[in-house]
N, C-alpha and C. Protein backbone atom coordinates (compact mmCIF):
# COMPACT_ATOMS: atom_id res chain seq x y z
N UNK A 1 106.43 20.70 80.64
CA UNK A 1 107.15 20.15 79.50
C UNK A 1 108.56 20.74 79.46
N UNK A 2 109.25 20.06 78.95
CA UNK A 2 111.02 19.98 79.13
C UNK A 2 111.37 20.92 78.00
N UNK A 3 112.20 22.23 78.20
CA UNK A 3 112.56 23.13 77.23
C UNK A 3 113.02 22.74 76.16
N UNK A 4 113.87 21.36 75.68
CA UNK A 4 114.09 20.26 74.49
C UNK A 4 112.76 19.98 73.84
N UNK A 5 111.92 19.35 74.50
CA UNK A 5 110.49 18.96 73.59
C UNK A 5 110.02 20.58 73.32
N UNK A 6 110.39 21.34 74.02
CA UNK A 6 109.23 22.57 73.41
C UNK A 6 110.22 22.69 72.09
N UNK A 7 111.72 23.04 72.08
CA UNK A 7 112.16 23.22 70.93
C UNK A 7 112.20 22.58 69.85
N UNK A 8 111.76 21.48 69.85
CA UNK A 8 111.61 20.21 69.05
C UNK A 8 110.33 20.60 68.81
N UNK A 9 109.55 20.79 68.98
CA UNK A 9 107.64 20.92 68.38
C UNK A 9 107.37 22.34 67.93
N UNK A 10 108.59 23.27 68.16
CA UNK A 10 108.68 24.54 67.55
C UNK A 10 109.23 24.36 66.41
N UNK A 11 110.83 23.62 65.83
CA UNK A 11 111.60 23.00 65.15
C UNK A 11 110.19 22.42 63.97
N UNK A 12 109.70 21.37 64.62
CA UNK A 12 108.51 21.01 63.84
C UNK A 12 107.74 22.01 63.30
N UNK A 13 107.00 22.62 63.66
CA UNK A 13 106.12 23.73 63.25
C UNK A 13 106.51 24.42 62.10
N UNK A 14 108.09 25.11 62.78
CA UNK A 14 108.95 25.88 61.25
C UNK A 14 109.10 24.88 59.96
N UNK A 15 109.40 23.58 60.20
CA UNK A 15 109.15 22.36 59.58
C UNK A 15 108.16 22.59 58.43
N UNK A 16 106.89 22.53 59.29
CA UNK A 16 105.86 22.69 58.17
C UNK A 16 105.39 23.84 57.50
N UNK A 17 105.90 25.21 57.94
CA UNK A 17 105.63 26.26 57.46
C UNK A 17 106.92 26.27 56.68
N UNK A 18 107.79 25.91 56.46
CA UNK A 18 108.63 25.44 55.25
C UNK A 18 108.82 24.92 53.95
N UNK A 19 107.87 23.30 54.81
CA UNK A 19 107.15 22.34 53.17
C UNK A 19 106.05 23.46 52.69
N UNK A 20 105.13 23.64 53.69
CA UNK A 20 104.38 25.08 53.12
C UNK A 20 104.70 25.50 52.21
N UNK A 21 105.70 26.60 51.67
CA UNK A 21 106.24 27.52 50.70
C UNK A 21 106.35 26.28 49.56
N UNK A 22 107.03 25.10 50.24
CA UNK A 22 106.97 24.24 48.44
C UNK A 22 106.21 24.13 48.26
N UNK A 23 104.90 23.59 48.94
CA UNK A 23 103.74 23.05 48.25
C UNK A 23 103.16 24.29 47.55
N UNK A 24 103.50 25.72 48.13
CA UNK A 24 102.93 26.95 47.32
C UNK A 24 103.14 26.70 46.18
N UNK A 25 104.51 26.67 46.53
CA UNK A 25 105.26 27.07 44.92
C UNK A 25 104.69 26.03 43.75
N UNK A 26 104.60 25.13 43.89
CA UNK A 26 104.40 23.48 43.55
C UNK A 26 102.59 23.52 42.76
N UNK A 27 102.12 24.97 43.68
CA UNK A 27 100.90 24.74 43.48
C UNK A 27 100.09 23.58 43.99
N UNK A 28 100.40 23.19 45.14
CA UNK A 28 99.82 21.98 45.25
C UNK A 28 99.24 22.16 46.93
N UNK A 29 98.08 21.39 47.60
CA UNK A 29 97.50 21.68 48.80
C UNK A 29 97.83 20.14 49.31
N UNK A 30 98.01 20.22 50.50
CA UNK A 30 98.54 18.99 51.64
C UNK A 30 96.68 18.52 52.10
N UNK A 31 96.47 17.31 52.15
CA UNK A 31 94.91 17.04 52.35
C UNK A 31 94.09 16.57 51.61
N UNK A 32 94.12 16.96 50.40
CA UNK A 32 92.73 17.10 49.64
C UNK A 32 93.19 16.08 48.22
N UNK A 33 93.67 14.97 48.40
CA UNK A 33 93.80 13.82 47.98
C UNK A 33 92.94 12.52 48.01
N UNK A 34 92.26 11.75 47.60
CA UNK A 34 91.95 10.47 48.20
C UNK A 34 90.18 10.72 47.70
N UNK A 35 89.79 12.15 47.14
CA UNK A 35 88.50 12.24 47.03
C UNK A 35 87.74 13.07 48.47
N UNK A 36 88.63 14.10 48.87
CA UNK A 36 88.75 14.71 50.11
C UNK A 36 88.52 16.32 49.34
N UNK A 37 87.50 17.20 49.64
CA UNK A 37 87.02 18.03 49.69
C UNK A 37 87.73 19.18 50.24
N UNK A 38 88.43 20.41 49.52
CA UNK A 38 89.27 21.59 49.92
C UNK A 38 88.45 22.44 50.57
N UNK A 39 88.38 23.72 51.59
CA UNK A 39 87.73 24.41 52.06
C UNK A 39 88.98 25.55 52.66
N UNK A 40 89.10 26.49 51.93
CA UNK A 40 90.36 27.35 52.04
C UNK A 40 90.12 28.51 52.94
N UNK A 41 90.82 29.23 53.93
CA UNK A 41 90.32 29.85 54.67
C UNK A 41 91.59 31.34 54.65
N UNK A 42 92.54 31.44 53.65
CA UNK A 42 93.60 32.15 53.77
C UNK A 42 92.85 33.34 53.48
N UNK A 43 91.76 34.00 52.31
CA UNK A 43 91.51 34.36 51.49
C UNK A 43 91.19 35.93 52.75
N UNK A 44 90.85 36.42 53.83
CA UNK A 44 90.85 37.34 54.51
C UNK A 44 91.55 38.04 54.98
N UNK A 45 93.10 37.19 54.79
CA UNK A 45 94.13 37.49 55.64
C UNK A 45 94.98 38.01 54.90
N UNK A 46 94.99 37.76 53.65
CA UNK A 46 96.12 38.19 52.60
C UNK A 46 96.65 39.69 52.37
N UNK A 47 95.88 40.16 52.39
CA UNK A 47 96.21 41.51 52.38
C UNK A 47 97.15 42.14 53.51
N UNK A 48 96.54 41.12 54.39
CA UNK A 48 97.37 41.71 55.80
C UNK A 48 98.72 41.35 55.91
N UNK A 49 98.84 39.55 55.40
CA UNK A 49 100.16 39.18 55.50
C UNK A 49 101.23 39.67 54.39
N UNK A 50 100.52 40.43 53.51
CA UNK A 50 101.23 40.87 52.20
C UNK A 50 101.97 41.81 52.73
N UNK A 51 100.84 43.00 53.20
CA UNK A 51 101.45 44.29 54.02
C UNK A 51 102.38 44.34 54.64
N UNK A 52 102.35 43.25 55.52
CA UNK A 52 103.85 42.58 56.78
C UNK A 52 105.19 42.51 55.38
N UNK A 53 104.83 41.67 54.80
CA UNK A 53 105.93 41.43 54.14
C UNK A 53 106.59 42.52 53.50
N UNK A 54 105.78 43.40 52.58
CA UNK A 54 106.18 44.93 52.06
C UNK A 54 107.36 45.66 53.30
N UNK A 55 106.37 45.58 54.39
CA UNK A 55 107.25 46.60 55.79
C UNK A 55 108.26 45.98 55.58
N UNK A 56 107.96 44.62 55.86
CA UNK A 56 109.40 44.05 56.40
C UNK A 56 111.01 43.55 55.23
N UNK A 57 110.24 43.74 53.92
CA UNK A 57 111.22 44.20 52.57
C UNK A 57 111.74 45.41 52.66
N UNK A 58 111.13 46.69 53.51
CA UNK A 58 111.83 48.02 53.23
C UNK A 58 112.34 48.33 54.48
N UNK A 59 111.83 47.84 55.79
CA UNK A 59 112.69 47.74 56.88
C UNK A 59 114.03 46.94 56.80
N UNK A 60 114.17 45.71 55.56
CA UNK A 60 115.44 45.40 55.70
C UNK A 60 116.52 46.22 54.30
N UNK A 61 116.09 46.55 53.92
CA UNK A 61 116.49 47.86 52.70
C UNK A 61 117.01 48.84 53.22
N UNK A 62 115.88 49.01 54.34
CA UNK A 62 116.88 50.50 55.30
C UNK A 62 117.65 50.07 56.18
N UNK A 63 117.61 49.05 56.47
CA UNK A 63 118.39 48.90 57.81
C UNK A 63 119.81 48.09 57.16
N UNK A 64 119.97 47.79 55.69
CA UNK A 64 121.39 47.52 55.29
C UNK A 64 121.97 48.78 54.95
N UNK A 65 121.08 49.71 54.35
CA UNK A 65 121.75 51.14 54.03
C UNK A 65 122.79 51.41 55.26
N UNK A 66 121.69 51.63 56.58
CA UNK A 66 122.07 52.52 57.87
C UNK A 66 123.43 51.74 58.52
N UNK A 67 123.36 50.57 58.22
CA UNK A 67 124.41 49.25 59.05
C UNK A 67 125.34 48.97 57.73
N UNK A 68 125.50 50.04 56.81
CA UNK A 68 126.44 49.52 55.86
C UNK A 68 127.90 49.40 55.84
N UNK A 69 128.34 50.40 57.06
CA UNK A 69 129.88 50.39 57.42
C UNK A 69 129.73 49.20 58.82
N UNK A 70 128.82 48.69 58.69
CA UNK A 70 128.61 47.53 60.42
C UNK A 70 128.61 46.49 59.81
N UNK A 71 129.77 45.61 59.15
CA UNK A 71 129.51 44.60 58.53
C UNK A 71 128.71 43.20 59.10
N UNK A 72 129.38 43.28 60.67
CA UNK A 72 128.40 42.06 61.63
C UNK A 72 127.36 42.36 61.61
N UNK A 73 126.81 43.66 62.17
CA UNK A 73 125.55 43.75 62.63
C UNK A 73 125.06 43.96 61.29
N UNK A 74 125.26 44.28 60.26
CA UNK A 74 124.60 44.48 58.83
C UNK A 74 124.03 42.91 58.69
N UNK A 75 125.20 41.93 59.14
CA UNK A 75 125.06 40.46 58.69
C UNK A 75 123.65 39.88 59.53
N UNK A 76 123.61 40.25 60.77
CA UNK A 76 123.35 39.68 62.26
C UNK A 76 121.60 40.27 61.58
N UNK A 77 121.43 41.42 61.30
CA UNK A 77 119.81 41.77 61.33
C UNK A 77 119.36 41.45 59.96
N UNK A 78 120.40 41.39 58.47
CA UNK A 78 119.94 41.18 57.09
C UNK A 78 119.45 39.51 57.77
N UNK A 79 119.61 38.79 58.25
CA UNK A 79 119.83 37.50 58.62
C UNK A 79 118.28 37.31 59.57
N UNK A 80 118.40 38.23 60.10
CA UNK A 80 116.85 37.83 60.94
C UNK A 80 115.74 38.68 60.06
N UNK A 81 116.04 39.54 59.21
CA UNK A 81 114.80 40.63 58.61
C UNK A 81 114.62 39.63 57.27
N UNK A 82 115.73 38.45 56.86
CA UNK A 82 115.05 37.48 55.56
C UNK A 82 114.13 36.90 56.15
N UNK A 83 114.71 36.32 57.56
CA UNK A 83 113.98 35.32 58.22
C UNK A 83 112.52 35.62 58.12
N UNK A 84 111.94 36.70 59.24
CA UNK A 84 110.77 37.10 59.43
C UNK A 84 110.21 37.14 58.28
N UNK A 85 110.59 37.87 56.87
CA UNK A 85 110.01 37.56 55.18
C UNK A 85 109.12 36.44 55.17
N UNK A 86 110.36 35.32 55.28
CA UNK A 86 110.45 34.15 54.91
C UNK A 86 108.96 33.35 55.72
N UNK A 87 109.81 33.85 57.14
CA UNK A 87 108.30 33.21 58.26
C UNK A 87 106.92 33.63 57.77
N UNK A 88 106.53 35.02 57.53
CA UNK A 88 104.90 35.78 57.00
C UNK A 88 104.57 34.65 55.80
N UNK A 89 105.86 35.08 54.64
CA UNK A 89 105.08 34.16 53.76
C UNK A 89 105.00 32.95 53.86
N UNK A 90 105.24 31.85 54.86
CA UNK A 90 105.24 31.01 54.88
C UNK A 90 103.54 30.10 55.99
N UNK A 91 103.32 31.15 56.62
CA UNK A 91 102.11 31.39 57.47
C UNK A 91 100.94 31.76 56.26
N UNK A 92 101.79 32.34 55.29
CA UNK A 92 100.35 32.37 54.10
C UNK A 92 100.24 31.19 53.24
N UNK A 93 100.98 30.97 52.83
CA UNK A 93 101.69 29.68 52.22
C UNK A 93 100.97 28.37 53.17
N UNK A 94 101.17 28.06 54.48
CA UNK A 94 100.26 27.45 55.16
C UNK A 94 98.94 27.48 54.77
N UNK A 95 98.46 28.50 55.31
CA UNK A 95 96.87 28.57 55.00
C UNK A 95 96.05 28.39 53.76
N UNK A 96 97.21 28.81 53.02
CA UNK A 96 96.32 28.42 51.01
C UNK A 96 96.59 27.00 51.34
N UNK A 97 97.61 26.47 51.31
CA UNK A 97 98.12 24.65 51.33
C UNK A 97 97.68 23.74 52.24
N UNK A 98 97.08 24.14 53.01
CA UNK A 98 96.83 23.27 54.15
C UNK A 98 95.30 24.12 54.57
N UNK A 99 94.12 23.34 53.66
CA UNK A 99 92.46 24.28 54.06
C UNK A 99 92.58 22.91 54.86
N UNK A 100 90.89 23.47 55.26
CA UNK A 100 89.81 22.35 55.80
C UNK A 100 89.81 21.75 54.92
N UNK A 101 89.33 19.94 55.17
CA UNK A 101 88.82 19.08 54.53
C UNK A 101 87.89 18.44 54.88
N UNK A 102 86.80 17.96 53.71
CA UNK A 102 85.16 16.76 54.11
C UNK A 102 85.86 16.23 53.12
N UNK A 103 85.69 14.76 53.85
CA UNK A 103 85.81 13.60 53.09
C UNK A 103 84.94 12.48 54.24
N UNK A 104 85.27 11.46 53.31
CA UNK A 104 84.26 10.15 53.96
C UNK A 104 84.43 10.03 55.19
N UNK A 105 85.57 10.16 55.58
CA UNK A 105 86.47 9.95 56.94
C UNK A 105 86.03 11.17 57.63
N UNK A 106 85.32 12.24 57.63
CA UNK A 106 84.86 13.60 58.49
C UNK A 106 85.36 14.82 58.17
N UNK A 107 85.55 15.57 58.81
CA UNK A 107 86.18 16.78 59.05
C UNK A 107 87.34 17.25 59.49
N UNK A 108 88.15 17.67 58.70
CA UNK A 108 89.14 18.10 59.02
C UNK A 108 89.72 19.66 59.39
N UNK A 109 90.03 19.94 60.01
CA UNK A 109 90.00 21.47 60.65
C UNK A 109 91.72 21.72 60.95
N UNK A 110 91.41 22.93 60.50
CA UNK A 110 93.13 23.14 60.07
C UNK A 110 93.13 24.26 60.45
N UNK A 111 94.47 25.31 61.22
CA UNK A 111 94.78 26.37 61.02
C UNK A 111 96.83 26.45 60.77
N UNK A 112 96.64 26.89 59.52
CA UNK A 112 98.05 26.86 58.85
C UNK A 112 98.99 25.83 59.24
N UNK A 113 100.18 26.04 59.87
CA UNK A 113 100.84 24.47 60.03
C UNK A 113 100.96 24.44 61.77
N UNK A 114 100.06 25.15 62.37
CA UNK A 114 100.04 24.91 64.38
C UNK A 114 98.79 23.82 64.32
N UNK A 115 97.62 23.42 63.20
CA UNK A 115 96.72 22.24 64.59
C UNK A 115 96.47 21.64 62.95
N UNK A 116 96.04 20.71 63.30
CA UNK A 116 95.33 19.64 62.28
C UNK A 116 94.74 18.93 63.35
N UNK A 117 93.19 19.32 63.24
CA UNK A 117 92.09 18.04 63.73
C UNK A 117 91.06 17.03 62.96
N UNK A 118 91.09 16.17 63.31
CA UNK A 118 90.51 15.31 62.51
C UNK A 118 89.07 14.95 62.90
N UNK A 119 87.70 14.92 62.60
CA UNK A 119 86.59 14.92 63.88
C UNK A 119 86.02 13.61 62.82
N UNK A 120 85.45 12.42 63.19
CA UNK A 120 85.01 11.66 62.66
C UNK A 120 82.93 12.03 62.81
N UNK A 121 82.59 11.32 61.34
CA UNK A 121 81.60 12.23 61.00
C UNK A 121 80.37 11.67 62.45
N UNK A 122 80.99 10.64 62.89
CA UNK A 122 79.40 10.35 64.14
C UNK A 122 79.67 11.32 65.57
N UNK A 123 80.85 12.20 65.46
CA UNK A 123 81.49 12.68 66.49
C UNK A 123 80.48 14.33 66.12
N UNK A 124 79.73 14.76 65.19
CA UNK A 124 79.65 15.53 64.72
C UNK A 124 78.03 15.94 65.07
N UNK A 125 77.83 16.29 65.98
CA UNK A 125 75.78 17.06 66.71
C UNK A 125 75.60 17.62 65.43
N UNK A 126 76.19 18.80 64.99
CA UNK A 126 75.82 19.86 64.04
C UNK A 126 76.55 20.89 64.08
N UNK A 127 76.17 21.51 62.44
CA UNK A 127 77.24 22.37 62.01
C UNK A 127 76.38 23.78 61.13
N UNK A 128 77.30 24.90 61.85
CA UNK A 128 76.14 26.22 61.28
C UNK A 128 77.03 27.02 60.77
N UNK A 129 76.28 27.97 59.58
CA UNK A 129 77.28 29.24 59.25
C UNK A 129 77.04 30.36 60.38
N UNK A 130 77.87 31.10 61.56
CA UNK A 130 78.14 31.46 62.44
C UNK A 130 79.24 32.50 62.60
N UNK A 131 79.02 33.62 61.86
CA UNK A 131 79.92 34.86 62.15
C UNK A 131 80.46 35.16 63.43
N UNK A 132 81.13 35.30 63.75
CA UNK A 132 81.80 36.26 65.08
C UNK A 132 82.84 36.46 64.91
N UNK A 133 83.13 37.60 66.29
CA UNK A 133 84.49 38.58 66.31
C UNK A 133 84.78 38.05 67.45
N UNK A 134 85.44 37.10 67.54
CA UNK A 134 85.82 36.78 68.91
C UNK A 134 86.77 37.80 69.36
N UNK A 135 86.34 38.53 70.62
CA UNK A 135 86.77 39.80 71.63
C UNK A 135 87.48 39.14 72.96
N UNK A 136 87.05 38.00 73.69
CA UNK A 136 87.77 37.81 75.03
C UNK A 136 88.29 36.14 74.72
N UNK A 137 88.41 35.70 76.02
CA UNK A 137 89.32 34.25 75.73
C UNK A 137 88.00 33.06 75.91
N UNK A 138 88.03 32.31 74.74
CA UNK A 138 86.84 31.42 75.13
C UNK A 138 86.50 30.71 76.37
N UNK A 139 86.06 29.83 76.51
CA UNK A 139 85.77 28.54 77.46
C UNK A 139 86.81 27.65 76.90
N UNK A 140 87.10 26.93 78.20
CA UNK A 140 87.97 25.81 78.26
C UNK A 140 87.66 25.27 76.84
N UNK A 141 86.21 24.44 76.96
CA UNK A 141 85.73 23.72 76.17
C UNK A 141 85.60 24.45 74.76
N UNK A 142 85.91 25.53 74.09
CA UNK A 142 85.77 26.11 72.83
C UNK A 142 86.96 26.13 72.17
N UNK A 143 87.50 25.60 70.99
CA UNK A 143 88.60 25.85 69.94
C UNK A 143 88.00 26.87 69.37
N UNK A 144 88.45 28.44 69.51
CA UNK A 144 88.71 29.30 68.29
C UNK A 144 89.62 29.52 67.35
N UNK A 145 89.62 29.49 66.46
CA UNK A 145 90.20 29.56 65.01
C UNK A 145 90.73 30.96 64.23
N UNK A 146 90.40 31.86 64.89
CA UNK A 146 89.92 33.23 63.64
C UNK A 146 90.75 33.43 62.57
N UNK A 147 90.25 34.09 61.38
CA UNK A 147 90.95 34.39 60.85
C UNK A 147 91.06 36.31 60.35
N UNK A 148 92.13 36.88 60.51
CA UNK A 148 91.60 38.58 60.48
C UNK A 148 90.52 38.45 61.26
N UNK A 149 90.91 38.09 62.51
CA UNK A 149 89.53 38.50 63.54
C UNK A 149 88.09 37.72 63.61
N UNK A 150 87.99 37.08 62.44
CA UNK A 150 86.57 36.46 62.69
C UNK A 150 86.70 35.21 62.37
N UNK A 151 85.23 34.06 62.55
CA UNK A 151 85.14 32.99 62.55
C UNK A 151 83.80 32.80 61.96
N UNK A 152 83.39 32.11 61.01
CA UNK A 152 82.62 32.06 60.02
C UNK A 152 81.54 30.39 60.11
N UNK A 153 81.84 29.42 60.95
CA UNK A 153 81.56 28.10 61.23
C UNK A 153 81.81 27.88 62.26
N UNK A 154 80.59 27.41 62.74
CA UNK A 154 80.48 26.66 64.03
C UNK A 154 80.39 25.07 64.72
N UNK A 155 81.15 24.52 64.75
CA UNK A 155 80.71 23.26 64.99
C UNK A 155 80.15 22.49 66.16
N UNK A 156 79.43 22.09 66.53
CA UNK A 156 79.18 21.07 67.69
C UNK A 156 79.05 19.62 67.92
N UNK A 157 79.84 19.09 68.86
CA UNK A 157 80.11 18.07 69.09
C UNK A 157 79.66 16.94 69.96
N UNK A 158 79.30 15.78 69.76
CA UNK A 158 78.76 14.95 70.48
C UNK A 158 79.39 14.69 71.86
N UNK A 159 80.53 14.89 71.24
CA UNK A 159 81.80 14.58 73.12
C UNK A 159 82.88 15.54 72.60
N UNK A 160 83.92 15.77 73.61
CA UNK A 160 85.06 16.68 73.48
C UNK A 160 86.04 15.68 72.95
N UNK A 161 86.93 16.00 71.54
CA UNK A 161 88.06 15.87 71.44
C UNK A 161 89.46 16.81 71.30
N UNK A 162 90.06 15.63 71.41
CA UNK A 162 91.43 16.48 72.00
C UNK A 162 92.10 17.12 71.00
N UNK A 163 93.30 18.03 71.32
CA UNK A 163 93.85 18.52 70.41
C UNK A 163 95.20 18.82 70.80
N UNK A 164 96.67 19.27 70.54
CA UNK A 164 98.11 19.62 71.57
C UNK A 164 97.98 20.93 70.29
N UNK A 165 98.26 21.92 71.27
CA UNK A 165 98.95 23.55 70.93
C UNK A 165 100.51 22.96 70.30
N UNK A 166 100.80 24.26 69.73
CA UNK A 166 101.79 24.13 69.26
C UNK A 166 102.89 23.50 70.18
N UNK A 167 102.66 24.23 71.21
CA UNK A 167 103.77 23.60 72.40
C UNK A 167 103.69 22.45 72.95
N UNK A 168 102.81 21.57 72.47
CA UNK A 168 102.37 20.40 73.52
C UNK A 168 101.09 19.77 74.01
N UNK A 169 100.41 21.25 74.63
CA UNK A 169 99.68 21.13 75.82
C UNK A 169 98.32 20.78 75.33
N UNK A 170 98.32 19.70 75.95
CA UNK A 170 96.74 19.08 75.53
C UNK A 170 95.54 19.53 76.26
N UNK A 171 94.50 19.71 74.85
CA UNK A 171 93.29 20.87 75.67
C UNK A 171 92.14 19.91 74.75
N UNK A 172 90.82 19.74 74.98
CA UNK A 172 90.38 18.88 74.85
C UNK A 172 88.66 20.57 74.24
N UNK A 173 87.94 20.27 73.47
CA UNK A 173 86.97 20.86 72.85
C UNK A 173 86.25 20.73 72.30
N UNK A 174 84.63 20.50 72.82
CA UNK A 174 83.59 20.09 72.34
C UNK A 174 82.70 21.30 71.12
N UNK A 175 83.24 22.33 71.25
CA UNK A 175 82.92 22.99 70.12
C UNK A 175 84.07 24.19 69.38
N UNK A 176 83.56 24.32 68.26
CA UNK A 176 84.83 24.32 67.54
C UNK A 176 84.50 25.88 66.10
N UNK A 177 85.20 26.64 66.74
CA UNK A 177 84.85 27.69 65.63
C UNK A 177 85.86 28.21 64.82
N UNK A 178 85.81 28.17 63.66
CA UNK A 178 86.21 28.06 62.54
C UNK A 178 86.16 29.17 61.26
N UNK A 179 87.20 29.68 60.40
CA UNK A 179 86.51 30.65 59.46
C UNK A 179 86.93 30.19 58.12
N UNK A 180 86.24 30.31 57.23
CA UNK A 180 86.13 29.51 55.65
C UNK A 180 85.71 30.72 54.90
N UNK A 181 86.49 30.82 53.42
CA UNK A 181 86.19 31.42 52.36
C UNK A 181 85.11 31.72 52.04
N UNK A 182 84.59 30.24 51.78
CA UNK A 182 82.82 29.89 51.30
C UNK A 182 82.05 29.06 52.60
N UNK A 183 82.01 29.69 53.71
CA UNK A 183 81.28 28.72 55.02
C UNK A 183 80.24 28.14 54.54
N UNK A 184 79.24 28.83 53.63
CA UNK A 184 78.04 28.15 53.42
C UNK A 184 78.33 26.57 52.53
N UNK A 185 79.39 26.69 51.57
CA UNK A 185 79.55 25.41 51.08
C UNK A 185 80.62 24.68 52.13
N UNK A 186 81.11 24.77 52.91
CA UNK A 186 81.71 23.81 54.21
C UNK A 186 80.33 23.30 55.21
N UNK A 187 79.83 24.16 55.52
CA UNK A 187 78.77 23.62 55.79
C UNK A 187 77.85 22.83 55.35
N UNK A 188 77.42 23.03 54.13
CA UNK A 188 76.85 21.80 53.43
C UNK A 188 77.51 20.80 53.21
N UNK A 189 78.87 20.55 52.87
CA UNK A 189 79.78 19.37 52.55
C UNK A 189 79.27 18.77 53.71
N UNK A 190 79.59 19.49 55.19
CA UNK A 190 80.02 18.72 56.47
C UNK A 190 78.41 18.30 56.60
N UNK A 191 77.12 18.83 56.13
CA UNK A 191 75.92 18.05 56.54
C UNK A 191 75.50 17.32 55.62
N UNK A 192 76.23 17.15 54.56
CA UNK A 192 75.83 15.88 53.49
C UNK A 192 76.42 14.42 54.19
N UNK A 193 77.75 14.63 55.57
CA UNK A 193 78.07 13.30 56.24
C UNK A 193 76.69 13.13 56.99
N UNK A 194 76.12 14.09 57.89
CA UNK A 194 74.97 13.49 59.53
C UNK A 194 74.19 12.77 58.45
N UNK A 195 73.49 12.61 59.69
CA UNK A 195 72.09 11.65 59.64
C UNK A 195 70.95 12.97 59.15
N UNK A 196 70.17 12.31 58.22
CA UNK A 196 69.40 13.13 57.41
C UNK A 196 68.68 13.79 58.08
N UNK A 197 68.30 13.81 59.54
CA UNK A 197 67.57 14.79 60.47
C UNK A 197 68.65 16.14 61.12
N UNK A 198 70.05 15.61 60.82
CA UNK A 198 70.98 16.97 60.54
C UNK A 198 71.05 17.69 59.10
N UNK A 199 70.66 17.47 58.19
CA UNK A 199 70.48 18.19 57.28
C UNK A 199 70.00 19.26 57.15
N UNK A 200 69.59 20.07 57.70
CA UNK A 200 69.19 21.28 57.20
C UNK A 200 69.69 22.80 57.00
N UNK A 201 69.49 23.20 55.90
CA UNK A 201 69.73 24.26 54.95
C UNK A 201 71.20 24.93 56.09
N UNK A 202 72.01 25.16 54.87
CA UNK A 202 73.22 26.11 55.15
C UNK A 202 72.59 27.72 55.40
């Protein structure tokens, strides 16, 4: 892929981790319109992305003190140390605004503003509450998700669908792991779509 399209689908990305912060602010979630079911997955991570932000409020505090007779370079790093702020909270801001969604139309699987998948509900074998720490790099065929390290839902799929990374690159995944606030109620949403011989207990 051509260093223009990568900057253009990066361009995008910052894009949506942008509207992100409004819809924070706005109070409002991207998805869960139309009679479409929220399933929020930020709720592990917060602490962590808060922490980032604290450092990175007093790393730019000190670093205007120290660069205070450096008017460029005072300008040049106050300028990238808002940025990075701006970027954390906006990666949190993602994840509250943009959950999973069940609606009539299937499953929707989200991680902040890099993937939105859409799985239609006959595309869908079965779905389990499924802890792990994912430690090494999956299989081709596996989308991991984590969030603070773990993944809370498991999905499996009748056939592999596709998905493009942030950059592009199309990777295709018949099972799909996932981490949710409340997994046990995502899981039930997502087995109130199968066929009543997928039903059973979260």
């Amino acid at each position: 892929m051509s260093a223009p399209r990568k900057l253009r689908l990066l361009a995008a990305h910052e894009g949506r981790v942008a509207v992100s912060i409004a819809l924070w602010a706005a109070r409002r979630r991207d998805g869960t319109r139309g009679g479409d079911e929220g399933f929020g997955y930020a709720r592990a991570q917060a602490s962590m992305l808060y922490s980032l932000v604290f450092v990175s409020v007093v790393e730019t505090v000190g670093m205007s003190v120290l660069l205070s007779g450096h008017p460029v370079a005072h300008l040049i790093t106050l300028v990238i140390d808002v940025y990075a702020v701006l970027f954390v909270f906006g990666l949190h801001a993602a994840a509250v605004t943009r959950p999973h969604t069940v609606g009539p139309a299937g499953l929707r699987v989200r991680a902040t503003a890099r993937l939105d998948l859409r799985i239609a509900p006959e595309l869908i074998a079965s779905v389990r509450r499924d802890i792990r720490f994912p430690a090494a790099k999956a299989p081709d065929d596996v989308l991991e998700l984590p969030v603070a390290g773990q993944t809370s839902v498991t999905v499996e799929l009748t056939e592999p669908v596709g998905y493009r990374t942030v950059l592009g690159a199309r990777r295709y995944a018949r099972t799909i792991r996932c981490h949710a606030d409340d997994p046990a109620a995502l899981v039930t949403a997502v087995r109130a779509l199968l066929p009543a011989a997928a039903q059973e207990p979260a």
